[in-house]
C-alpha atoms as a PDB file:
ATOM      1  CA  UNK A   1      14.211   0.603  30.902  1.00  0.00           C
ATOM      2  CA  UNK A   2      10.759   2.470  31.715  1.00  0.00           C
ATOM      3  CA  UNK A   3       8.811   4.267  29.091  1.00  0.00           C
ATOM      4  CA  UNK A   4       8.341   7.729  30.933  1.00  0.00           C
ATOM      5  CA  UNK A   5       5.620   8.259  28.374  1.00  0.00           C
ATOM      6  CA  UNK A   6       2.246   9.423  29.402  1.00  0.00           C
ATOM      7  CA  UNK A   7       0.297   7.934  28.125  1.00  0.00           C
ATOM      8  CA  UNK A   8       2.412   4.934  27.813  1.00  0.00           C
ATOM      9  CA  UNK A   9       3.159   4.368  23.558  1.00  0.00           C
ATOM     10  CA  UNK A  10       2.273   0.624  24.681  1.00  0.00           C
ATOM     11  CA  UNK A  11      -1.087   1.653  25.834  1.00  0.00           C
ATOM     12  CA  UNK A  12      -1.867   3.534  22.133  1.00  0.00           C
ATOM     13  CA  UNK A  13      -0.461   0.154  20.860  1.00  0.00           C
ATOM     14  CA  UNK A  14      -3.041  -1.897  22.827  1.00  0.00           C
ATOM     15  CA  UNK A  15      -6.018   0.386  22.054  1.00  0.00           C
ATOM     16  CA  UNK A  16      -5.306   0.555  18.179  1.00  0.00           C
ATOM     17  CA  UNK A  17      -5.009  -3.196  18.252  1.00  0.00           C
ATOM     18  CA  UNK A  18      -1.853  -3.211  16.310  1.00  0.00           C
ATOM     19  CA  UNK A  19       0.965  -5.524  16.376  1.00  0.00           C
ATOM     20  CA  UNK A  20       4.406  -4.722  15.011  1.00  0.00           C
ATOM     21  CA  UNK A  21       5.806  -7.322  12.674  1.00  0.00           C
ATOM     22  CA  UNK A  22       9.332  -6.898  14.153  1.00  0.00           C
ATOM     23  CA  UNK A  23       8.392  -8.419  17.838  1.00  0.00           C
ATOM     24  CA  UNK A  24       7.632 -11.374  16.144  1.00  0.00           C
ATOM     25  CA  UNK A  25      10.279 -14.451  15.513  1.00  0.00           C
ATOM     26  CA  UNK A  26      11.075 -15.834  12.013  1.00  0.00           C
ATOM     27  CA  UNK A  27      14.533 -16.949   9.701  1.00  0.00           C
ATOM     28  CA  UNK A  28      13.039 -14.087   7.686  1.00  0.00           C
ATOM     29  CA  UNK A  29      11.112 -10.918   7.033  1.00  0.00           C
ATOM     30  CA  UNK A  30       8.115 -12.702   5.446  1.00  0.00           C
ATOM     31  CA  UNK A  31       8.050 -15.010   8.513  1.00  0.00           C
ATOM     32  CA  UNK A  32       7.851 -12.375  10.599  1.00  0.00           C
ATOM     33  CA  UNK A  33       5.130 -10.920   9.087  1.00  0.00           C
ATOM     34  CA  UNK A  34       3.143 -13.925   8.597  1.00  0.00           C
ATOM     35  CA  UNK A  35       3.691 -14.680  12.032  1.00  0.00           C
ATOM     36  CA  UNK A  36       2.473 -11.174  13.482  1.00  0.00           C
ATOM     37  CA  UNK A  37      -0.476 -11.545  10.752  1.00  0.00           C
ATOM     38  CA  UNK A  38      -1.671 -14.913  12.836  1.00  0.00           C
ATOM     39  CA  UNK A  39      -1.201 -13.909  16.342  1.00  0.00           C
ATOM     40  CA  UNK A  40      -3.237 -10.557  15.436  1.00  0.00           C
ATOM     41  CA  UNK A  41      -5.907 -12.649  14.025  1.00  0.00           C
ATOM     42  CA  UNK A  42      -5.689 -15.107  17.472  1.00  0.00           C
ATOM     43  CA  UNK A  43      -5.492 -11.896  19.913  1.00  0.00           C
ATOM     44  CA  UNK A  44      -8.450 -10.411  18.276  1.00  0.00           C
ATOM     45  CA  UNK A  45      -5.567  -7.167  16.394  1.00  0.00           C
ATOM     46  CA  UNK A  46      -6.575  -5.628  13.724  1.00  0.00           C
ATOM     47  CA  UNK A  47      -3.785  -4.611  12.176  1.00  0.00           C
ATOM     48  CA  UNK A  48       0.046  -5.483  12.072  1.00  0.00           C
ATOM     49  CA  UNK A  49       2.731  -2.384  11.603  1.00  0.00           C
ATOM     50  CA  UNK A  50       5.580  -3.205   9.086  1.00  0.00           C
ATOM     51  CA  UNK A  51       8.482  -0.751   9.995  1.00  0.00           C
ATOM     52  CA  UNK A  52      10.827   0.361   7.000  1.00  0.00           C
ATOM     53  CA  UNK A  53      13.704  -2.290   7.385  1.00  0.00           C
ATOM     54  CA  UNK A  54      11.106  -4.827   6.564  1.00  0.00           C
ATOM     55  CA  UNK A  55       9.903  -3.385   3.168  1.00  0.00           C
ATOM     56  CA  UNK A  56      10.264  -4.740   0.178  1.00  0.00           C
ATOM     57  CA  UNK A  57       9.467  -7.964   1.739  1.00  0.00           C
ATOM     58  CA  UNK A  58       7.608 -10.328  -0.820  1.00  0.00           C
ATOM     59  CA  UNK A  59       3.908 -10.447  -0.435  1.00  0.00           C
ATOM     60  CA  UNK A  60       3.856 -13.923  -2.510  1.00  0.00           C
ATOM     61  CA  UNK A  61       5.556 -15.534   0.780  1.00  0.00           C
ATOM     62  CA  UNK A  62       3.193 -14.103   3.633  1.00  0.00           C
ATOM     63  CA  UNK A  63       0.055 -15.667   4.494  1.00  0.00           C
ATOM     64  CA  UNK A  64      -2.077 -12.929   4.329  1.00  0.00           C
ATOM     65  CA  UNK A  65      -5.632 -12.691   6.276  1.00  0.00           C
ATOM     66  CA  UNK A  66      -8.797 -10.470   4.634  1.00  0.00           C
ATOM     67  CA  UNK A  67      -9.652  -9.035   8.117  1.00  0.00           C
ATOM     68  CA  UNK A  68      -5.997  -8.280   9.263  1.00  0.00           C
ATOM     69  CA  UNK A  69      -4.960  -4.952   7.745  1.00  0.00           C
ATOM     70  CA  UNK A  70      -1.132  -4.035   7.098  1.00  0.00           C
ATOM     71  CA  UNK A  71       0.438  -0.779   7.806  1.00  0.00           C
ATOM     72  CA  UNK A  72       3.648   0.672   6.312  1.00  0.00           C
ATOM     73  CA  UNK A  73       6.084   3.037   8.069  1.00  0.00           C
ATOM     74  CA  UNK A  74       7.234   5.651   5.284  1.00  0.00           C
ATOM     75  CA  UNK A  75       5.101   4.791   2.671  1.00  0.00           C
ATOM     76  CA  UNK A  76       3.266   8.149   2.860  1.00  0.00           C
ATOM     77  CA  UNK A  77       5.422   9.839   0.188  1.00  0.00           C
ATOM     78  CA  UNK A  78       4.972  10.760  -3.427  1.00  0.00           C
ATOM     79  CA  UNK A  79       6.840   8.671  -6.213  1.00  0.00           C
ATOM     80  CA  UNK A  80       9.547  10.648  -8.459  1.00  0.00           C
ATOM     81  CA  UNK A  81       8.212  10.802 -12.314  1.00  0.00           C
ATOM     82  CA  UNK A  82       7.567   7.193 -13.147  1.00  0.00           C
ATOM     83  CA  UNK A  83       7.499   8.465 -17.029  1.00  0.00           C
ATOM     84  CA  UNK A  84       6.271   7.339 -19.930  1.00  0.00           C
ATOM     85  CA  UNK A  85       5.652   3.261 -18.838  1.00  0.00           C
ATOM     86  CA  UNK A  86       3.645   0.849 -17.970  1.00  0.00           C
ATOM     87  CA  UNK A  87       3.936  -0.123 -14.146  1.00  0.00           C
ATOM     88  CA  UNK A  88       2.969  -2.961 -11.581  1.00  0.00           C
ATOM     89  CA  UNK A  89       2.657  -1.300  -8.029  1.00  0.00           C
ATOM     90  CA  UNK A  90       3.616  -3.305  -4.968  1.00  0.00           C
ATOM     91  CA  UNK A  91       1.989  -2.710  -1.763  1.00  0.00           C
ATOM     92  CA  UNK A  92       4.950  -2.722   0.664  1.00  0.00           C
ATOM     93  CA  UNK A  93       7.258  -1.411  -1.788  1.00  0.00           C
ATOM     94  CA  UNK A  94       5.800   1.502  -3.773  1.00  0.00           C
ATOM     95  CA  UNK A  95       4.688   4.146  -1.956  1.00  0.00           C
ATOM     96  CA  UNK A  96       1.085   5.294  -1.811  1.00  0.00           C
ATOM     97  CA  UNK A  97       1.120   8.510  -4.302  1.00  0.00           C
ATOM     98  CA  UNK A  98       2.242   7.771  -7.653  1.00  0.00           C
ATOM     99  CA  UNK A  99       2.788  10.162  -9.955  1.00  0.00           C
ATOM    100  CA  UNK A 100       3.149  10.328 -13.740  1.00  0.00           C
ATOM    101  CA  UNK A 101       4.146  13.296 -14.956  1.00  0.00           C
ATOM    102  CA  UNK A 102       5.397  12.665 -18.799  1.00  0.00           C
ATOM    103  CA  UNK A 103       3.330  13.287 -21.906  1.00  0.00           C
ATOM    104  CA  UNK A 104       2.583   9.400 -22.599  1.00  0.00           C
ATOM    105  CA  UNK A 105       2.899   8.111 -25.988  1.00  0.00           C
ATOM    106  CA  UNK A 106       1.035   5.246 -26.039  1.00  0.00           C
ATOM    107  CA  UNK A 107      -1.886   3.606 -23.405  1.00  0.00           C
ATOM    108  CA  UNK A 108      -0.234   2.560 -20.847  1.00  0.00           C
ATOM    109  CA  UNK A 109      -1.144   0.313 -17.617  1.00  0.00           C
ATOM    110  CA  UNK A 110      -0.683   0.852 -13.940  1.00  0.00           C
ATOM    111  CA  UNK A 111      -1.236  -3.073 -12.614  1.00  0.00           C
ATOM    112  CA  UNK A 112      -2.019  -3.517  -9.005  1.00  0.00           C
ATOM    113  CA  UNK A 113       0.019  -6.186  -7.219  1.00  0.00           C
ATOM    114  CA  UNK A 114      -0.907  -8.400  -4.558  1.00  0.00           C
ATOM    115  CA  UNK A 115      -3.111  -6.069  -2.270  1.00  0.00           C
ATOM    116  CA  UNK A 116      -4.109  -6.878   1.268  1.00  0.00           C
ATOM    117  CA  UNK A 117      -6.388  -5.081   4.043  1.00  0.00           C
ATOM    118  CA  UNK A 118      -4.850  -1.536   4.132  1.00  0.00           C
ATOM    119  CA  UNK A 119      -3.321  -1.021   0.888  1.00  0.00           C
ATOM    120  CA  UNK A 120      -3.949   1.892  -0.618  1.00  0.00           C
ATOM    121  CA  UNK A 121      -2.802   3.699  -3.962  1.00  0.00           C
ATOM    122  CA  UNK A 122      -2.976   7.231  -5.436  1.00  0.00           C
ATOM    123  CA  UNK A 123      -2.721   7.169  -9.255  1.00  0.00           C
ATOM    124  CA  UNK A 124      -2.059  11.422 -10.806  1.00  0.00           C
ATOM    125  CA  UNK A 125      -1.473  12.154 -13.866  1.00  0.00           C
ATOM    126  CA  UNK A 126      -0.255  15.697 -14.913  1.00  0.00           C
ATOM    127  CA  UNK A 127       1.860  14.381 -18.208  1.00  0.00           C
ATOM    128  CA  UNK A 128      -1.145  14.384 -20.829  1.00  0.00           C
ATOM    129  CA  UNK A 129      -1.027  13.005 -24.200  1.00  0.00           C
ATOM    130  CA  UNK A 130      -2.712  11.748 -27.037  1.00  0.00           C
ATOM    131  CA  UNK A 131      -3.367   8.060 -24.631  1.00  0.00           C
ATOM    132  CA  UNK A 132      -4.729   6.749 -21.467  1.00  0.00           C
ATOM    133  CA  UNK A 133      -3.580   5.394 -18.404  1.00  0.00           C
ATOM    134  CA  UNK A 134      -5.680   2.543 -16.756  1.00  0.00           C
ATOM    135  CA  UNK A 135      -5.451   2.095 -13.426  1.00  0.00           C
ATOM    136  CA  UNK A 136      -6.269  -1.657 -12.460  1.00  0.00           C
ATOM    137  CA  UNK A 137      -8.784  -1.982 -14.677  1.00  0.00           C
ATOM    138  CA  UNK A 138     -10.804  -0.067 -12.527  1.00  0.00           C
ATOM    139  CA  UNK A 139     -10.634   3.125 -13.985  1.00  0.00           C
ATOM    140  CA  UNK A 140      -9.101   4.994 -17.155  1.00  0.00           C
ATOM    141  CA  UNK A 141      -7.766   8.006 -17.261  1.00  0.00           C
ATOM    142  CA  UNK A 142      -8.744   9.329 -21.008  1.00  0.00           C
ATOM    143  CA  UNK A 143      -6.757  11.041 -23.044  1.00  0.00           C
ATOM    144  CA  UNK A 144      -5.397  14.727 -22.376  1.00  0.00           C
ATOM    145  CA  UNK A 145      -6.847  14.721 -19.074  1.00  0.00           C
ATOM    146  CA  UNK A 146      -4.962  15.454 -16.020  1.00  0.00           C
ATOM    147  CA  UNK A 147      -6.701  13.281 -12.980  1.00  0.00           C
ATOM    148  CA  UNK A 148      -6.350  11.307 -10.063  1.00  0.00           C
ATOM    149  CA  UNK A 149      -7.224   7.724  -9.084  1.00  0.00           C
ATOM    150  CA  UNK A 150      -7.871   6.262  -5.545  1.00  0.00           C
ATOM    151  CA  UNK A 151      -7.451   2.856  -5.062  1.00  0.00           C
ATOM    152  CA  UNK A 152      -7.465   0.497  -2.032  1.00  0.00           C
ATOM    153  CA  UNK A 153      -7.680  -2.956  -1.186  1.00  0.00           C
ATOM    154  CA  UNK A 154     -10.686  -3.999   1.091  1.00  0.00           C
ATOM    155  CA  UNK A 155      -9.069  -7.450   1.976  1.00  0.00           C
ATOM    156  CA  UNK A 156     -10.908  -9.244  -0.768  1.00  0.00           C
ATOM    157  CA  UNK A 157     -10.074  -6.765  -4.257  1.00  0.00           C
ATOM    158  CA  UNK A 158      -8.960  -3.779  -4.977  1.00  0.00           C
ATOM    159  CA  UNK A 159     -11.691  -1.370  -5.017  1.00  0.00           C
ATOM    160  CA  UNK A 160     -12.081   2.493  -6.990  1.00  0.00           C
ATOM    161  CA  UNK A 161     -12.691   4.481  -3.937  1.00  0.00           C
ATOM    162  CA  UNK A 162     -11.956   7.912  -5.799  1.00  0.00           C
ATOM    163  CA  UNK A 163     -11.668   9.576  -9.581  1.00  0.00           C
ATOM    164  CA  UNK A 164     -11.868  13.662  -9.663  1.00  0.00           C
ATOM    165  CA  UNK A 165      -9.991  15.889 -12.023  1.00  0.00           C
ATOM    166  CA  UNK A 166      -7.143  18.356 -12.017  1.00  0.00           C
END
């Protein structure tokens, strides 16, 4: 069938240099992925697209590349309340604005996971408290402050990329 598109969605595919993970073969999501990851890298991509039935995939199982980014269909949300805990955040998985919203009542951690090209995190705290709540290790948020954190991966480390408060 003909895509009656004009432009043609294939030609904003080609100019973006972004492959989609689900054109690609493989027994498995993460082979997929990995797969789409190496024949970007070999077709000079820059990116490869990871549609929502693939998430949740494990990162520990694709062969990731520093200069291939990944990009997440649906991820663009905010989190519910993730309370009064210490979290690990999964690029992937988790999506990109996190939000804790319950008076903590003790330091707690956010831990960033395995991070590629392209992941990115928002870290807000509205819940105050007598504690803080590190983000990474790259930034606290101090006692009975309400903030935000920006975080995102640069294909090497996660990196602060923004701090301002509420």
């Amino acid at each position: 069938m003909a895509i009656v598109e004009t432009p043609s969605p294939l030609m904003l595919i080609r100019a973006s240099k972004t492959y989609n993970a689900a054109w690609f073969d493989g027994a498995t999501d993460e082979a997929k992925i990995s797969t789409a990851i190496a024949r970007a890298l070999l077709n000079g991509a820059l990116a490869v697209f990871v549609d929502s039935s693939m998430q949740g995939f494990n990162i520990a199982l694709i062969a990731l590349v520093s200069t291939i980014a990944i990009l997440y269909e649906n991820l663009n949300r905010m989190s519910a309340d993730r309370g009064d805990a210490s979290v690990t955040l999964k690029p992937g998985t988790d999506v990109f604005i996190q939000r804790f919203a319950t008076t903590l009542t003790a330091n707690r951690t956010v831990t960033l996971g395995t991070g590629h090209l392209g992941a990115y995190f928002r870290v807000v705290r509205t819940g105050l408290g007598a504690f803080t709540l590190d983000v990474g290790g790259l930034k606290t948020i101090a006692s009975a402050t309400a903030a935000f954190v920006e975080v995102a991966h640069d294909g090497t480390a996660w990196r602060l990329i923004g701090y301002g408060a509420l």
